[in-house]
C-alpha atoms as a PDB file:
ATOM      1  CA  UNK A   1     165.930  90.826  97.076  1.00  0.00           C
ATOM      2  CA  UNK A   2     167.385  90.469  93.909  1.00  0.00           C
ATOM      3  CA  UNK A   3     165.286  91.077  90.707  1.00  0.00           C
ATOM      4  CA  UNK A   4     163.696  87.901  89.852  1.00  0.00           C
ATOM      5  CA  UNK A   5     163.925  86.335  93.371  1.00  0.00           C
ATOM      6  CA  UNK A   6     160.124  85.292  94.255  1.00  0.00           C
ATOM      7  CA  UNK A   7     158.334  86.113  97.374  1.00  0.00           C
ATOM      8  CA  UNK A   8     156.665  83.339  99.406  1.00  0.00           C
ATOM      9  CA  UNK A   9     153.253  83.925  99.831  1.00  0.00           C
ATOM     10  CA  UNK A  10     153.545  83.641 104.280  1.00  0.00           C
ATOM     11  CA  UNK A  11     155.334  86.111 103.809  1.00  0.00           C
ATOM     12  CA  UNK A  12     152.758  88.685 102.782  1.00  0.00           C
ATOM     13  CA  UNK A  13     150.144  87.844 105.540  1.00  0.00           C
ATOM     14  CA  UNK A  14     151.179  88.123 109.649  1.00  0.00           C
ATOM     15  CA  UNK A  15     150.154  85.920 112.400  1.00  0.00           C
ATOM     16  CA  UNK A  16     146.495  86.813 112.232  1.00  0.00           C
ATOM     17  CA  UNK A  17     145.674  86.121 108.305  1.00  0.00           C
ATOM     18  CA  UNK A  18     145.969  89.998 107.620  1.00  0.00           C
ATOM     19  CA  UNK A  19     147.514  90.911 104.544  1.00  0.00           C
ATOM     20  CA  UNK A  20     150.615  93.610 104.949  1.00  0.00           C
ATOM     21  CA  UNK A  21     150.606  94.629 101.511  1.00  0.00           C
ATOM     22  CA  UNK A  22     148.225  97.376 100.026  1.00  0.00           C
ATOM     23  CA  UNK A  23     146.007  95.288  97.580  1.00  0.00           C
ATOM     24  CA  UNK A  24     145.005  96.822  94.109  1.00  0.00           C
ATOM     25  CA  UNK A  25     141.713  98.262  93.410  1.00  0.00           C
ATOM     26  CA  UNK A  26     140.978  97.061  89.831  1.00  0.00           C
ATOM     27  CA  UNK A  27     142.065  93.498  90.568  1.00  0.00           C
ATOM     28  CA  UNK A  28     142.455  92.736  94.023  1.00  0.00           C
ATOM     29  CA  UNK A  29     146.246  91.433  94.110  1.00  0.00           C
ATOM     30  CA  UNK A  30     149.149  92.959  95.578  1.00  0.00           C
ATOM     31  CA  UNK A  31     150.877  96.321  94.838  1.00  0.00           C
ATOM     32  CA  UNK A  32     154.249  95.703  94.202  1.00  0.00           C
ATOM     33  CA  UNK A  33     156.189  98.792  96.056  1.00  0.00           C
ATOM     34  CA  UNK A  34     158.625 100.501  93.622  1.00  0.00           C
ATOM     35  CA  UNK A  35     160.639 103.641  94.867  1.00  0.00           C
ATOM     36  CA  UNK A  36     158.269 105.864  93.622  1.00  0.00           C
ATOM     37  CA  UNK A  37     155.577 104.527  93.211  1.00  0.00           C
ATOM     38  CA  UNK A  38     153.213 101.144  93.674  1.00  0.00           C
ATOM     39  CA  UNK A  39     151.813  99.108  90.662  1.00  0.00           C
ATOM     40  CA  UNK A  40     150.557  96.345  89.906  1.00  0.00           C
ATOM     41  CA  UNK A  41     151.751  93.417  87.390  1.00  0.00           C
ATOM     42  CA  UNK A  42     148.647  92.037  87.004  1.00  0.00           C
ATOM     43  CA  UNK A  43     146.445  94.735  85.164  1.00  0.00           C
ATOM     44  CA  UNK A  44     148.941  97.632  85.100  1.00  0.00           C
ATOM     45  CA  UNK A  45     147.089  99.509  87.658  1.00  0.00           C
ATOM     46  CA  UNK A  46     150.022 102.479  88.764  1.00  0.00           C
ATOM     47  CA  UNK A  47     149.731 104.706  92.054  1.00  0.00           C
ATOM     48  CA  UNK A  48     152.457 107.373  92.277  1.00  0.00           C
ATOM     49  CA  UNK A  49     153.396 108.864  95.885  1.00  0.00           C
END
C-alpha cells in the first residue's frame, strides 16, 4: 500500500465479524502496524515491540 492509500473497512474484520487488527486500549480503534512498532492516529497511543 502506498502512503495515503485508504483501507476499506471489510477488510479489517473476517468472515465471522472478528476484527484482525489489535484494537487500542485508550480509544478502542485500530493500531496501525509500523515496522517497529504499533500506534495509534487517533489519541497517539504508541506500543513498541
Amino acid at each position: 500500500m502506498g502512503k495515503h492509500e485508504k483501507v476499506q473497512i471489510h477488510e479489517k474484520y473476517d468472515e465471522e465479524g472478528n476484527s484482525q487488527g489489535e484494537k487500542c486500549p485508550r480509544c478502542g480503534s485500530f493500531l496501525a502496524d509500523h515496522e517497529d512498532r504499533m500506534s495509534c492516529g487517533k489519541c497517539g497511543y504508541t506500543k513498541h515491540s
